[in-house]
C-alpha atoms as a PDB file:
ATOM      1  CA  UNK A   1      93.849 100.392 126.251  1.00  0.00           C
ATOM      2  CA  UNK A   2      92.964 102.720 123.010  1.00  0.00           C
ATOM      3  CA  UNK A   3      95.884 105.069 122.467  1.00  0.00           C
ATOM      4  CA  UNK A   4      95.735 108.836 121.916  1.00  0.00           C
ATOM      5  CA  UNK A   5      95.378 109.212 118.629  1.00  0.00           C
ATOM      6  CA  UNK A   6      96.500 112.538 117.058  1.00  0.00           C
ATOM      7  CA  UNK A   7      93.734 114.617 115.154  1.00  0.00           C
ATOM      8  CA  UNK A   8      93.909 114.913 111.591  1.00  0.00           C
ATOM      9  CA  UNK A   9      91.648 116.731 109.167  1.00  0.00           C
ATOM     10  CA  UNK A  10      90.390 115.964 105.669  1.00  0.00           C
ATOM     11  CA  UNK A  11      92.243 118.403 103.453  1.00  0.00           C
ATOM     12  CA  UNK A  12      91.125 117.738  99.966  1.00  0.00           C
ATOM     13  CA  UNK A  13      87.919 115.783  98.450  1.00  0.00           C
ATOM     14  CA  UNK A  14      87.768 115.273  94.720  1.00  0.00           C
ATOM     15  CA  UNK A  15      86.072 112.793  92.496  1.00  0.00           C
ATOM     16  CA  UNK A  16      88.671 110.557  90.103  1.00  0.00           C
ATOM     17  CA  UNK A  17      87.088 107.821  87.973  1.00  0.00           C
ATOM     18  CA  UNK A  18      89.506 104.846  87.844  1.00  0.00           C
ATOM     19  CA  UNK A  19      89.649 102.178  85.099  1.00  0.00           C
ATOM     20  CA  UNK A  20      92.100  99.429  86.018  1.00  0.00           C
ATOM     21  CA  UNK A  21      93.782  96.992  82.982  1.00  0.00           C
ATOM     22  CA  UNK A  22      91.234  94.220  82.725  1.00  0.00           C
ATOM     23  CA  UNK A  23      88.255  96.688  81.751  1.00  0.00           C
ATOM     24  CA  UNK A  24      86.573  97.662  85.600  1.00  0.00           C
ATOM     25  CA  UNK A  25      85.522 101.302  86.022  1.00  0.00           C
ATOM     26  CA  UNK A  26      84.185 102.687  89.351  1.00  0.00           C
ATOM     27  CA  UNK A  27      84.312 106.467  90.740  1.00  0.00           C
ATOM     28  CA  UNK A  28      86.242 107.476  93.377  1.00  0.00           C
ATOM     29  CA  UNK A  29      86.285 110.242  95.979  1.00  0.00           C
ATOM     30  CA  UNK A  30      89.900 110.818  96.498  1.00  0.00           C
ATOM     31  CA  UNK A  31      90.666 112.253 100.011  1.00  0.00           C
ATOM     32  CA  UNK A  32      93.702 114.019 101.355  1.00  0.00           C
ATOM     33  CA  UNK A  33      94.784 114.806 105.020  1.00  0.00           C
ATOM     34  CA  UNK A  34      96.314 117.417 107.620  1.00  0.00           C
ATOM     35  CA  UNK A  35      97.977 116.403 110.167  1.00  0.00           C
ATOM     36  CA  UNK A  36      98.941 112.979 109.645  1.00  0.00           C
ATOM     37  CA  UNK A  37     101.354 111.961 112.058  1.00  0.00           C
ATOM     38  CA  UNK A  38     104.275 110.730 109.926  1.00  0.00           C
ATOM     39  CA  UNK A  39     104.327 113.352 107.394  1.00  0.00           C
ATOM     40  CA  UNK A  40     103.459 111.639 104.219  1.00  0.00           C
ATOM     41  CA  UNK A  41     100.963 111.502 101.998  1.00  0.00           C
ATOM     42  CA  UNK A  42      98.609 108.989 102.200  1.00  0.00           C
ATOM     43  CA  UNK A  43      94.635 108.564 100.555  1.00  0.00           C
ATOM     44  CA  UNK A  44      91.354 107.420 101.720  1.00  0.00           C
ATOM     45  CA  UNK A  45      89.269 106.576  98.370  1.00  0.00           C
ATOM     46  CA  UNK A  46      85.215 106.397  99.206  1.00  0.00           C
ATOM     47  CA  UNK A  47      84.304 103.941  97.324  1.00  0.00           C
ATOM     48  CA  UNK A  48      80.847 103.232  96.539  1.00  0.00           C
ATOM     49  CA  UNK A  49      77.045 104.473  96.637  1.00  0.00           C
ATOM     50  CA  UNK A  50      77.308 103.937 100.569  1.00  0.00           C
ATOM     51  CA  UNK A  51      80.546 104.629 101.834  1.00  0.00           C
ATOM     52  CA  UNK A  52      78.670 106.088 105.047  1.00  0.00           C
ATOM     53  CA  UNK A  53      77.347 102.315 105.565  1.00  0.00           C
ATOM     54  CA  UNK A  54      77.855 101.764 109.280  1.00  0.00           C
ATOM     55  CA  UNK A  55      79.802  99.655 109.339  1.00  0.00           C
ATOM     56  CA  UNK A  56      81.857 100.780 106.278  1.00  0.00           C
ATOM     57  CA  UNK A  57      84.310  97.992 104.426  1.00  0.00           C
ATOM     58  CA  UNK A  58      87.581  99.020 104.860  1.00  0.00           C
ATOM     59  CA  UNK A  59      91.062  98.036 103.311  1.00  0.00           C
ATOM     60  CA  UNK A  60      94.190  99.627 104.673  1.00  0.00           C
ATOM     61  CA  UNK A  61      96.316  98.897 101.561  1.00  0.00           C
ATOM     62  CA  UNK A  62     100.427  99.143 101.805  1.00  0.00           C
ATOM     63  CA  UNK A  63     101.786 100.879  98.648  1.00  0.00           C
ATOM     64  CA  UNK A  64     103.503  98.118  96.618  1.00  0.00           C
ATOM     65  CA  UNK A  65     105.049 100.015  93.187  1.00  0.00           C
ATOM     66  CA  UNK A  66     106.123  96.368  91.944  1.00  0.00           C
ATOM     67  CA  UNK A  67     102.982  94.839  92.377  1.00  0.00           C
ATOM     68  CA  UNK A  68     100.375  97.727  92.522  1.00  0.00           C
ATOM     69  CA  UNK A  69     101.826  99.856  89.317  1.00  0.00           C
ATOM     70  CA  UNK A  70     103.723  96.978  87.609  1.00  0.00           C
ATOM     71  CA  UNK A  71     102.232  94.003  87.984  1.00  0.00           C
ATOM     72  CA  UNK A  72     104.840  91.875  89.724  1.00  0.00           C
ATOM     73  CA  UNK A  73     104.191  88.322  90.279  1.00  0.00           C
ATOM     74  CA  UNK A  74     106.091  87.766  93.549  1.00  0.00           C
ATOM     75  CA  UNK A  75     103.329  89.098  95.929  1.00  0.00           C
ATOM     76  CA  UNK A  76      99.791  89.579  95.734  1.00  0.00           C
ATOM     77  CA  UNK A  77      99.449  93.274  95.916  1.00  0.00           C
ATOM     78  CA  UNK A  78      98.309  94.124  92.702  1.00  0.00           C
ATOM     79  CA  UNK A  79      95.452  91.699  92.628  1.00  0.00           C
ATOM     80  CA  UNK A  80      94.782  92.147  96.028  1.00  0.00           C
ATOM     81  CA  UNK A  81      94.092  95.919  95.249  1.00  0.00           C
ATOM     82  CA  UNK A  82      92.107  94.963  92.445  1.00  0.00           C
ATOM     83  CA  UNK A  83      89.622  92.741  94.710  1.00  0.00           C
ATOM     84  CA  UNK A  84      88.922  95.747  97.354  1.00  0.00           C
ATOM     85  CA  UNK A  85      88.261  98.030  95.045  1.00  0.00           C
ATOM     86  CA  UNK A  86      85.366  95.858  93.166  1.00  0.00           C
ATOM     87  CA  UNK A  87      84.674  94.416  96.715  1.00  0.00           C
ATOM     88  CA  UNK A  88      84.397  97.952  98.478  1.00  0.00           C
ATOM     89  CA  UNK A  89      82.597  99.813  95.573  1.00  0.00           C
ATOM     90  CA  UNK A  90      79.633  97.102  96.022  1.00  0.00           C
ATOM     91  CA  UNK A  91      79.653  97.359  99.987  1.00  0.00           C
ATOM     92  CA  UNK A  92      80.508 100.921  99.739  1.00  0.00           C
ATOM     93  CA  UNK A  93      83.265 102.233 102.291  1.00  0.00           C
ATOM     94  CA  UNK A  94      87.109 103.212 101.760  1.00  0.00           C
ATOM     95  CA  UNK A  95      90.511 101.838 100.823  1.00  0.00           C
ATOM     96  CA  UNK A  96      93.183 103.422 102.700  1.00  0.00           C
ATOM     97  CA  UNK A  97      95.868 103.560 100.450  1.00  0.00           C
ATOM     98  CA  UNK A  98      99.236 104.021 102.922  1.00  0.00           C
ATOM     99  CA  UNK A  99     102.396 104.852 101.416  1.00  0.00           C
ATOM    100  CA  UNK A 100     104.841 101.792 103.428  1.00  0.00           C
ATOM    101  CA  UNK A 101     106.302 100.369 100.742  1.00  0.00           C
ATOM    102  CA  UNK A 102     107.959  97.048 101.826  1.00  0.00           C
ATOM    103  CA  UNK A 103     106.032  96.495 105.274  1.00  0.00           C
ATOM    104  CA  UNK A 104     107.503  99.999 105.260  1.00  0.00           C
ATOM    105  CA  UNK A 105     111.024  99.671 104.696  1.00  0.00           C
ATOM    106  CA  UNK A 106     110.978 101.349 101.578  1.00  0.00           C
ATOM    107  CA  UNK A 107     111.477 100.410  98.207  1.00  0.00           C
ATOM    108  CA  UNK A 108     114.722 100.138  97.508  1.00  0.00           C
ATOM    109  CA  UNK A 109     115.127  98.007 100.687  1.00  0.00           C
ATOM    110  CA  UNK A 110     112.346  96.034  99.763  1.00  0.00           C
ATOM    111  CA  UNK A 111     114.210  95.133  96.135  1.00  0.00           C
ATOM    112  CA  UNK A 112     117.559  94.242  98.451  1.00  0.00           C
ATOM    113  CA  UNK A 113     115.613  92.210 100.268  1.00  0.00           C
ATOM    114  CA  UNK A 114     114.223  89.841  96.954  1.00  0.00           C
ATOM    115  CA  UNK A 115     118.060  89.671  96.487  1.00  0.00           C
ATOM    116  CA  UNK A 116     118.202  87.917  99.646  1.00  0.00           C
ATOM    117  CA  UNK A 117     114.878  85.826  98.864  1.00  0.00           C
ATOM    118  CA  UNK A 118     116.669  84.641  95.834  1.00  0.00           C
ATOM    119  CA  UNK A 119     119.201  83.196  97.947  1.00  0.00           C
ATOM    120  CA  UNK A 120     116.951  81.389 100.175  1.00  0.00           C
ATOM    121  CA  UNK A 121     115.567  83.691 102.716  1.00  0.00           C
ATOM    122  CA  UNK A 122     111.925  84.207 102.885  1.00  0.00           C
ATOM    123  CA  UNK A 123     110.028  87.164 102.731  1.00  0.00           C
ATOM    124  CA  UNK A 124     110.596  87.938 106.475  1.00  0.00           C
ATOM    125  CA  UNK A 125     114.022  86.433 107.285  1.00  0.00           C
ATOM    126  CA  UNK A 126     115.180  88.925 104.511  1.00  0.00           C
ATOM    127  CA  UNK A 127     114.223  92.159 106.059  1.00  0.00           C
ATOM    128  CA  UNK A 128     115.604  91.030 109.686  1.00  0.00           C
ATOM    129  CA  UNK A 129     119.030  90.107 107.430  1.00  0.00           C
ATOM    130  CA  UNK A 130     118.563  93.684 106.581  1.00  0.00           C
ATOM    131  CA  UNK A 131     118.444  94.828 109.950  1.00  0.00           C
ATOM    132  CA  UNK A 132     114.576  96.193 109.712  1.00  0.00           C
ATOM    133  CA  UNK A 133     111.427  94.902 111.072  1.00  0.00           C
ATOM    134  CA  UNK A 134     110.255  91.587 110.164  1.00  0.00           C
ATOM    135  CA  UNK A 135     107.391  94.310 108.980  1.00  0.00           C
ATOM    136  CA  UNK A 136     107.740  97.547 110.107  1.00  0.00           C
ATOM    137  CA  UNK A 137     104.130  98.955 109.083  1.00  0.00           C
ATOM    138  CA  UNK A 138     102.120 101.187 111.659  1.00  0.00           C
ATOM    139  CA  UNK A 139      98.273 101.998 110.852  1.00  0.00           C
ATOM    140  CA  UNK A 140      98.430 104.899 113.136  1.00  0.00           C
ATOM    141  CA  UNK A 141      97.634 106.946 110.278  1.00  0.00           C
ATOM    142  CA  UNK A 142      94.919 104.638 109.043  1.00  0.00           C
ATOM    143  CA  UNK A 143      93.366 105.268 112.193  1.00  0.00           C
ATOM    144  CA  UNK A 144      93.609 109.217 111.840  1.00  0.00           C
ATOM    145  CA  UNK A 145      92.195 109.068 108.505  1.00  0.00           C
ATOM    146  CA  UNK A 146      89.002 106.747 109.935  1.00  0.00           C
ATOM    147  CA  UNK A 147      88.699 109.639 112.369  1.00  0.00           C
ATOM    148  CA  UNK A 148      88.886 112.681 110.379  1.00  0.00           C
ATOM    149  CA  UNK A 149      86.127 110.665 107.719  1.00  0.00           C
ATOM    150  CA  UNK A 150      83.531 110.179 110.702  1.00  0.00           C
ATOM    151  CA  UNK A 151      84.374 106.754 110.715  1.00  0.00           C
ATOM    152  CA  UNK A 152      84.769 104.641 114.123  1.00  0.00           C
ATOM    153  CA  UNK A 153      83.756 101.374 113.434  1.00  0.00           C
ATOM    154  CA  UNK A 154      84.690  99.400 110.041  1.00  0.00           C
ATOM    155  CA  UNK A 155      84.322  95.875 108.728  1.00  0.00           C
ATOM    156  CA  UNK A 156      87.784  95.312 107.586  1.00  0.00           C
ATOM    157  CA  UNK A 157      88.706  93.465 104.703  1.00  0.00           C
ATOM    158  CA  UNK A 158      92.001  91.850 105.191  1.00  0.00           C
ATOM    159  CA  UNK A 159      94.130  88.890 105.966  1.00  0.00           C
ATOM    160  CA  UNK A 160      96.065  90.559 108.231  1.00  0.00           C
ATOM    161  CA  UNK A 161      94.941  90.039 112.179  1.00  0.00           C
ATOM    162  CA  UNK A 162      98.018  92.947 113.168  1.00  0.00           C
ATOM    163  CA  UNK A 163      96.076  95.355 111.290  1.00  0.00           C
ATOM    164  CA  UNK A 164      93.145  94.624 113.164  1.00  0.00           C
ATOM    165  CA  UNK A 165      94.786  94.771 116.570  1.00  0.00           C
ATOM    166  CA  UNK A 166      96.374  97.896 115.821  1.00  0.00           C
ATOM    167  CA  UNK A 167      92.893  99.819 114.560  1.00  0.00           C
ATOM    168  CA  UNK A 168      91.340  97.964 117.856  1.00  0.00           C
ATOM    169  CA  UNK A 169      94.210  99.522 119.919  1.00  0.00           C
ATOM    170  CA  UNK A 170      93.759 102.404 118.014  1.00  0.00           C
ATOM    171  CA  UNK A 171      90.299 103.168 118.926  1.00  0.00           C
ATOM    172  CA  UNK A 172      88.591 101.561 115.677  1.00  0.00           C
ATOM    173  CA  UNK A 173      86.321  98.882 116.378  1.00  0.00           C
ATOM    174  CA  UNK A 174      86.645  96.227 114.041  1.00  0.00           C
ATOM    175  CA  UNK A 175      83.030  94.950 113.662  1.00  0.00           C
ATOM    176  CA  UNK A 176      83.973  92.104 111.457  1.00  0.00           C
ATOM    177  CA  UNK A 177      87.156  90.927 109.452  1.00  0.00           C
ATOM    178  CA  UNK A 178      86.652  89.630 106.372  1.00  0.00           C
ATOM    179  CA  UNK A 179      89.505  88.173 103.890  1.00  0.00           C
ATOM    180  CA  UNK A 180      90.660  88.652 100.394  1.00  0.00           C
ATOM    181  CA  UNK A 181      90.787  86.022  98.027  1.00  0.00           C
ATOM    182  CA  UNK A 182      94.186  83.525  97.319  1.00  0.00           C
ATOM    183  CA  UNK A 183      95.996  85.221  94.578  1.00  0.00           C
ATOM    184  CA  UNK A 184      98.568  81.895  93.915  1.00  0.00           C
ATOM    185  CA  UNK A 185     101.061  82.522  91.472  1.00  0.00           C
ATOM    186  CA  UNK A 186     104.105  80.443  90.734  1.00  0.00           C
ATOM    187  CA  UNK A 187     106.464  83.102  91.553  1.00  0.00           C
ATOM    188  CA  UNK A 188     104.329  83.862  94.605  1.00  0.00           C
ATOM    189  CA  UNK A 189     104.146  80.266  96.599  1.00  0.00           C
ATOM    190  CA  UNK A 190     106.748  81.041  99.163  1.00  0.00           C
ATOM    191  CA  UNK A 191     105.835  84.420 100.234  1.00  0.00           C
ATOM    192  CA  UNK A 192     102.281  83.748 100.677  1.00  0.00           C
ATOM    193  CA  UNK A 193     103.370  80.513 102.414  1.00  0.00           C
ATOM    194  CA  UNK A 194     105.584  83.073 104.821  1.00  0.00           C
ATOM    195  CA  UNK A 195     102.310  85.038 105.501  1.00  0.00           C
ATOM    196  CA  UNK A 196     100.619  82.189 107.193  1.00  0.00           C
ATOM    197  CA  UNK A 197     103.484  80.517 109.018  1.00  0.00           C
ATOM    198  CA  UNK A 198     105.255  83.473 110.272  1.00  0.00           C
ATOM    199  CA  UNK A 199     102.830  86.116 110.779  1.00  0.00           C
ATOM    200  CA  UNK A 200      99.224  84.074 110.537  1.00  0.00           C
ATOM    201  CA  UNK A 201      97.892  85.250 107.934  1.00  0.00           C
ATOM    202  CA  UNK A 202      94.305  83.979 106.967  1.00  0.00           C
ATOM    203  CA  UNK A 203      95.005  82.659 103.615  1.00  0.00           C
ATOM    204  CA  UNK A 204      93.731  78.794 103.074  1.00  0.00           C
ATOM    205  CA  UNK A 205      96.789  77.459 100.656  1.00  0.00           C
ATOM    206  CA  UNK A 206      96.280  73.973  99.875  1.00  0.00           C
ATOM    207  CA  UNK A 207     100.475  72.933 100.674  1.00  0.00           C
ATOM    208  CA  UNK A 208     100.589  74.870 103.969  1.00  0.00           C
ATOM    209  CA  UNK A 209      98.912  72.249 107.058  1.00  0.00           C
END
């Protein structure tokens, strides 16, 4: 059953032109909400010549400072963003960019919880030694953003099937998931490995069965 969902409002539209390190430059219209339920300030960008395509690609994107900003090797965030913003300008629909650092334990959480990596744990174990959420991320506001852009039915680009349960339950109709690429890094191997066994991620690694 669809839960009530909590109206928000588009408070700010403006048009940013991004240019990311390796040389790709695409236009953005950078949106801004009222009344997002947890207070904090997350951004739709419309991405593309047809970002009213029904049905839109969408990527609900977790904030990742390491990985996004910095260009951290031990996830695939940063690449990851890179793809759906190429990906979405040519389909034309939005990247929700949601500020839950850490599978939203927060940053400096997220940094204890590599400590704990280093000493064995994966990527999960670690929070739940921290006594958070194996991941703690709710698209609630994802789904309030969807609403207050017109949009109720997305193709979602993601590897992620919570996310699309959530919009589902939500009231978003996912029309079609599609995945991101394998971003394989050295550094990485484990905690994409941890994606697929513990939370079934579709990523196709050639050492996981």
């Amino acid at each position: 059953m669809d839960e009530t969902l909590p109206t928000a409002t588009v408070r700010t539209r403006v048009t940013v032109p991004l240019r990311f390190p390796d040389g790709y430059v695409t236009t953005a219209r950078v949106h801004t909400f009222h009344g997002l339920v947890d207070g904090r300030e997350h951004l739709a960008f419309g991405l593309g010549e047809h970002a009213d395509a029904d049905p839109p690609l969408v990527r609900p994107h977790s904030e990742c400072l390491t990985g996004d900003v910095f260009g951290s090797q031990r996830c695939d965030c940063g690449p990851q963003l890179r793809e759906a913003v190429e990906r979405i300008a040519e389909a034309g629909g939005y990247l929700l960019y949601l500020r839950q650092e850490g599978r939203g334990i927060g940053l400096y959480a997220k940094l204890d919880a590599y400590a704990l990596q280093d000493g064995g744990l994966d990527t999960y174990e670690a929070n739940l030694a921290l006594g958070r959420g194996a991941d703690e991320r709710d698209y609630t506001v994802a789904a309030q953003m969807l609403a207050a852009l017109g949009v109720d039915r997305v193709t979602l680009l993601s590897n992620n099937p919570d996310k699309a349960a959530q919009l589902e339950r939500l009231g978003v109709t996912v029309a079609d998931r599609v995945s991101t690429g394998v971003h394989l890094s050295p550094a990485n191997a484990g905690y994409l490995a941890a994606k697929v066994t513990r939370a079934d991620h579709a990523l196709d690694l050639p050492f996981v069965p």
